[in-house]
Protein backbone atom coordinates (compact mmCIF):
# COMPACT_ATOMS: atom_id res chain seq x y z
CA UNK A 1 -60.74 15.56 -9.64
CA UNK A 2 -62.68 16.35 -6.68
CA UNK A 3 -61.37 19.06 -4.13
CA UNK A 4 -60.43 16.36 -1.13
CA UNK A 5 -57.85 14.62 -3.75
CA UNK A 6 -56.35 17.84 -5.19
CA UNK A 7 -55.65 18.47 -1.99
CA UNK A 8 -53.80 15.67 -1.04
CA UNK A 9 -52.09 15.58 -4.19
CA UNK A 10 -50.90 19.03 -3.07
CA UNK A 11 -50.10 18.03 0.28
CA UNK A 12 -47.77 14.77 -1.08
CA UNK A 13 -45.90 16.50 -3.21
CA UNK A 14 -44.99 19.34 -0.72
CA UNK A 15 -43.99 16.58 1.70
CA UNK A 16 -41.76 14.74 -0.67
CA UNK A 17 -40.24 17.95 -1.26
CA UNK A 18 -39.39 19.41 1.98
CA UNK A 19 -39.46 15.94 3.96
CA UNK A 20 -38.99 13.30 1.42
CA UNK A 21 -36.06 11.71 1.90
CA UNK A 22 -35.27 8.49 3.06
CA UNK A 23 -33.34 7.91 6.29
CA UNK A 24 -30.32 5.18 4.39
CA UNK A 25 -30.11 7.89 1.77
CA UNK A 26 -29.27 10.11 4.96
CA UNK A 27 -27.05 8.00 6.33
CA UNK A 28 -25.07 7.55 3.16
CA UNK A 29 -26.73 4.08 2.07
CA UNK A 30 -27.49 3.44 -1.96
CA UNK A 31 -29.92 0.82 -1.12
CA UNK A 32 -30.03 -1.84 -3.39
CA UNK A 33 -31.14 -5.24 -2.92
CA UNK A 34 -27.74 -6.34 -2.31
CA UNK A 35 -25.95 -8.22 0.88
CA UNK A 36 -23.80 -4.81 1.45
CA UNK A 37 -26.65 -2.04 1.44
CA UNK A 38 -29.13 -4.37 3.21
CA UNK A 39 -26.66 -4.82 6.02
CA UNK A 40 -26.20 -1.31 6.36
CA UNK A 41 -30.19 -0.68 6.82
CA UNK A 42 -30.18 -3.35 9.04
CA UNK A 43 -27.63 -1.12 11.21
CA UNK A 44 -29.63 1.58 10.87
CA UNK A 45 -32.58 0.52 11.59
CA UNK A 46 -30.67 -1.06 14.89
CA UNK A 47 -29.61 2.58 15.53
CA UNK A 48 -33.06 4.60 14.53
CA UNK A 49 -34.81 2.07 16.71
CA UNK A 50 -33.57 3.40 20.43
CA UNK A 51 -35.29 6.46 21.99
CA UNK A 52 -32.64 8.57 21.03
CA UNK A 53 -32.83 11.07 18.24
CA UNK A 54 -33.17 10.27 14.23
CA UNK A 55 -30.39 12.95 13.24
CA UNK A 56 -27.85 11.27 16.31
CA UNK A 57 -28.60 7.74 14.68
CA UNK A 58 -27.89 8.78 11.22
CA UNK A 59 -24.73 9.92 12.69
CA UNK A 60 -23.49 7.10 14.27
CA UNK A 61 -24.43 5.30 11.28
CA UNK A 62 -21.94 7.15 9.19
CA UNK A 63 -19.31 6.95 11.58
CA UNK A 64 -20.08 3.15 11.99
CA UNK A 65 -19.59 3.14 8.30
CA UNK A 66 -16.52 5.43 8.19
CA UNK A 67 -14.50 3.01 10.52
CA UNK A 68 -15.11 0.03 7.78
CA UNK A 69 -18.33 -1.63 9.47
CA UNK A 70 -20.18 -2.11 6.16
CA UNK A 71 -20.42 -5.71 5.92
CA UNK A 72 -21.33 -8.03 8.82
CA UNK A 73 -17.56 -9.44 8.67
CA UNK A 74 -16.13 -6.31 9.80
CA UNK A 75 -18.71 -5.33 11.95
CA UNK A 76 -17.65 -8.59 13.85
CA UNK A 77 -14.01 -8.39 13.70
CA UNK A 78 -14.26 -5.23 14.79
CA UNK A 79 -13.38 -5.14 18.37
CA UNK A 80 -15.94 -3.97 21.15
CA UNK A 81 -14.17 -1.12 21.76
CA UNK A 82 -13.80 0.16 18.17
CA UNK A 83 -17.57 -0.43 17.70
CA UNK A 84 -18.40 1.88 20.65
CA UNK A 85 -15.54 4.52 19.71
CA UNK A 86 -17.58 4.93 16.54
CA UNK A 87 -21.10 5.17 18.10
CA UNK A 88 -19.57 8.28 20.05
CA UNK A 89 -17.74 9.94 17.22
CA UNK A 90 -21.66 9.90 16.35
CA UNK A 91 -22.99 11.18 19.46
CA UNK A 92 -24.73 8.01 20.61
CA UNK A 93 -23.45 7.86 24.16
CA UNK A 94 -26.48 6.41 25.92
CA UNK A 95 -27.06 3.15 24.44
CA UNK A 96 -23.09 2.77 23.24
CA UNK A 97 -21.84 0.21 25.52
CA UNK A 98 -25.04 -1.83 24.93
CA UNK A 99 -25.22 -1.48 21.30
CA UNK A 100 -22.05 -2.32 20.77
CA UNK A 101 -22.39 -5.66 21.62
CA UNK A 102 -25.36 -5.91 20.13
CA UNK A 103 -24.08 -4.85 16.60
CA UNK A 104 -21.71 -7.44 17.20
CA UNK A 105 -23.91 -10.58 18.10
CA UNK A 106 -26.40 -9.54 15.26
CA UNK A 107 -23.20 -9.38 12.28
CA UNK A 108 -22.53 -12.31 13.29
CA UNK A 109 -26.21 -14.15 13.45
CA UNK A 110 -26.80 -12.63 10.01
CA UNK A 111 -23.49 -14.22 8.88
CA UNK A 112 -24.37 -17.63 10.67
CA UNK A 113 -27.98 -18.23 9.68
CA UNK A 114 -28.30 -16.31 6.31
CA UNK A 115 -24.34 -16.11 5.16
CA UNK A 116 -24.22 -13.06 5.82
CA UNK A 117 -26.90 -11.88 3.07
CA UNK A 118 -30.72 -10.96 4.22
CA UNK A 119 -32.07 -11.74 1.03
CA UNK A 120 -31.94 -15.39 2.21
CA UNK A 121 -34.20 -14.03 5.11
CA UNK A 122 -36.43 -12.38 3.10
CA UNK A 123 -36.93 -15.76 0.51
CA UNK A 124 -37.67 -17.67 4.40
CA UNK A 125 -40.64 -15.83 4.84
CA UNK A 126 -43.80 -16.64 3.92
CA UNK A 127 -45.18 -12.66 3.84
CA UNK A 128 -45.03 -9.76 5.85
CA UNK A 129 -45.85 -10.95 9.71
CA UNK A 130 -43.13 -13.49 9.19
CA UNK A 131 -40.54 -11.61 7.83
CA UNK A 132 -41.44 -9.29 10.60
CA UNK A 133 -40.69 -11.58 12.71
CA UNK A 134 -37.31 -12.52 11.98
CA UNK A 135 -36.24 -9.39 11.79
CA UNK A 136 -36.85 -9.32 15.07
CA UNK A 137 -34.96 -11.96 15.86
CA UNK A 138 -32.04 -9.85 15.78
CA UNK A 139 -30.59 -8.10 18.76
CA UNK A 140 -32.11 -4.66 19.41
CA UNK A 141 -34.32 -5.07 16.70
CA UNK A 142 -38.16 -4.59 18.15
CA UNK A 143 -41.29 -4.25 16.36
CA UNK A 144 -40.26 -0.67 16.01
CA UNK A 145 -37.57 -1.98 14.32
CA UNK A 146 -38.66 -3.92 12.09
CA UNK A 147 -41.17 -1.38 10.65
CA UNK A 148 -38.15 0.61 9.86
CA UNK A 149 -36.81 -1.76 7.66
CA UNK A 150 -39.41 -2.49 6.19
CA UNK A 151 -40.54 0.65 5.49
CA UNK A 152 -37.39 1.75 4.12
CA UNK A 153 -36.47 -1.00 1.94
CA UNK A 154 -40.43 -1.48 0.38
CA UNK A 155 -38.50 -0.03 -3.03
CA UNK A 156 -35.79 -2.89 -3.46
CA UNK A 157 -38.31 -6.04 -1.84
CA UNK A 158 -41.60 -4.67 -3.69
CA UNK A 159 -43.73 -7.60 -2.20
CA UNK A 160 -44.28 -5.29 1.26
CA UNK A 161 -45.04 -2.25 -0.19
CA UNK A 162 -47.21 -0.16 0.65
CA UNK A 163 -45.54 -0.69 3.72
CA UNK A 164 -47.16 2.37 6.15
CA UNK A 165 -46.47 1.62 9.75
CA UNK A 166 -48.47 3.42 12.35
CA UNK A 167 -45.84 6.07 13.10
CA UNK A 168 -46.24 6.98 9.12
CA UNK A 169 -49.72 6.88 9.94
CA UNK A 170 -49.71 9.37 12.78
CA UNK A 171 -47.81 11.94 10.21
CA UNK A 172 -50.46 11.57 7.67
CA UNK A 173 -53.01 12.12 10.00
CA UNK A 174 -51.20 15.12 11.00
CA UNK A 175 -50.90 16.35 7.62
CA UNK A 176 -55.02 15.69 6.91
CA UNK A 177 -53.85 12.65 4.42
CA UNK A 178 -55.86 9.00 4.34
CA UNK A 179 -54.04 6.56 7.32
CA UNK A 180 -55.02 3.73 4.70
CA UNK A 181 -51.85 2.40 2.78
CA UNK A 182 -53.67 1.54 -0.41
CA UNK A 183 -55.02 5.54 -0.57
CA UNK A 184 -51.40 7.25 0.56
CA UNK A 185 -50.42 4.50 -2.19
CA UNK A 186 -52.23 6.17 -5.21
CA UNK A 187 -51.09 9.66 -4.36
CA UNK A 188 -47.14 8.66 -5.11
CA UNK A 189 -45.62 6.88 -7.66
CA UNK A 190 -44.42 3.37 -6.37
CA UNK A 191 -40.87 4.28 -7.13
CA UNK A 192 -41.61 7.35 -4.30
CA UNK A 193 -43.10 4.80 -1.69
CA UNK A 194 -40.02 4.99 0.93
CA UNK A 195 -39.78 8.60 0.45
CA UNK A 196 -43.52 8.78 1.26
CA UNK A 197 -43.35 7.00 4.24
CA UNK A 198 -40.14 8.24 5.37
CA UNK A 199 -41.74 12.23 5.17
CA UNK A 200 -44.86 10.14 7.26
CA UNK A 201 -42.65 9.70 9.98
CA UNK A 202 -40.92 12.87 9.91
CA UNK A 203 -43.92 14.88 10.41
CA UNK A 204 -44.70 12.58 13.12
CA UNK A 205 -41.55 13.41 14.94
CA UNK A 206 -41.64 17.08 14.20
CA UNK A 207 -44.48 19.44 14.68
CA UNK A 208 -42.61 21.88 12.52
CA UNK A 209 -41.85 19.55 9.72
CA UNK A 210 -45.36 19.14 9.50
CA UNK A 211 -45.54 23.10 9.41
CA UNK A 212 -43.14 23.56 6.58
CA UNK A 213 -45.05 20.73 4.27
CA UNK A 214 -48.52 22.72 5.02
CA UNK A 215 -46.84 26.26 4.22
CA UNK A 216 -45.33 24.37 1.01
CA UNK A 217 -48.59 22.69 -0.10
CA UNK A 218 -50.37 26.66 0.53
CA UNK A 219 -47.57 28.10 -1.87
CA UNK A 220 -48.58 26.26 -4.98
CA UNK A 221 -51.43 24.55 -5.30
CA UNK A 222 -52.09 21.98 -8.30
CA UNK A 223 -55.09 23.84 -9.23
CA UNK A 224 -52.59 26.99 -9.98
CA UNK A 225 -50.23 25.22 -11.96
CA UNK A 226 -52.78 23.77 -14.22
């Protein structure tokens, strides 16, 4: 193994440790490929995609989920008003009023085009760009957006992954990693993938994540442990 790849072996496995956790597993989301836990991401990814920060949309997430909203039913018989009391038990004031209503128009698109169930959007695409794309045709979800999801849920709909936006990019650039998908791809198993990219992002976000995976990977290098 040459020095270069030790190194970034090193480097991976002190960010999956300190940073490698996915953002539905910290907003309370088993993802599965199931209508339920897809839904939920979709939220999330809703939430995560305004410039406000990660940590606050988590939040709201949970409290979104706390009042019921797990499915796109009750996230559209849930009244306007409930919807934004729940975004502020989160702390996402600025964007409430807005989202709100958008939460509500996209639970019900997903349950008028796809029946409520976005594995029936994932079998319309024809590959990545178009998937993409009608991600994006829900309410507040952008092209930021739809990285998100994708990103996150690579480990239940396989067929996108390696999926390594740019923001994952900028953290592995930051951390002295490849920016190519295929290369951060052989330094994780495939099972690891959204935790990968997830740690990506958060040392993009954070200069001193970034710190804490560099003092990690100094600690204890592969080539001590044999």
């Amino acid at each position: 193994m040459n020095r270069k790849r030790a190194t970034d072996e090193d480097t991976t496995r002190a960010l999956l440790e300190c940073a490698g956790r996915t953002y539905a597993a910290q907003a309370g989301i088993t993802l599965r490929n199931t209508p339920g836990p897809l839904f939920q991401l979709l939220v999330l990814t809703h939430l995560l995609s305004a410039r406000i920060k990660a940590d606050i949309a988590v939040a709201a997430a949970h409290a979104l989920f706390d009042a019921g909203m797990r499915t796109p039913q009750r996230m559209a018989s849930a009244t306007w008003q409930q919807r934004v009391d729940a975004l502020g038990v989160g702390g996402y004031r600025r964007y409430d009023e807005r989202t709100s209503s958008q939460l509500g128009d996209g639970a019900e698109l997903l349950a008028e085009r796809y029946h409520g169930d976005l594995r029936r959007l994932r079998n319309a695409g024809t590959g990545t760009s178009q998937v993409r794309d009608l991600l994006r045709e829900f309410p507040g979800i952008g092209p930021t957006g739809a990285d998100i999801f994708l990103r996150e849920a690579q480990g239940v709909w396989p067929e996108f992954a390696p999926y390594i936006d740019r923001k994952a990019k900028d953290g592995a650039s930051r951390l002295g990693l490849p920016r190519s998908a295929s290369d951060l791809a052989e330094l994780v198993d495939e099972a690891d993938l959204p935790r990968l990219a997830a740690g990506l992002v958060r040392v993009a976000l954070d200069e001193e994540v970034g710190e804490e995976v560099r003092r990690a990977a100094r600690r204890e290098p592969a080539s001590a442990r044999g």
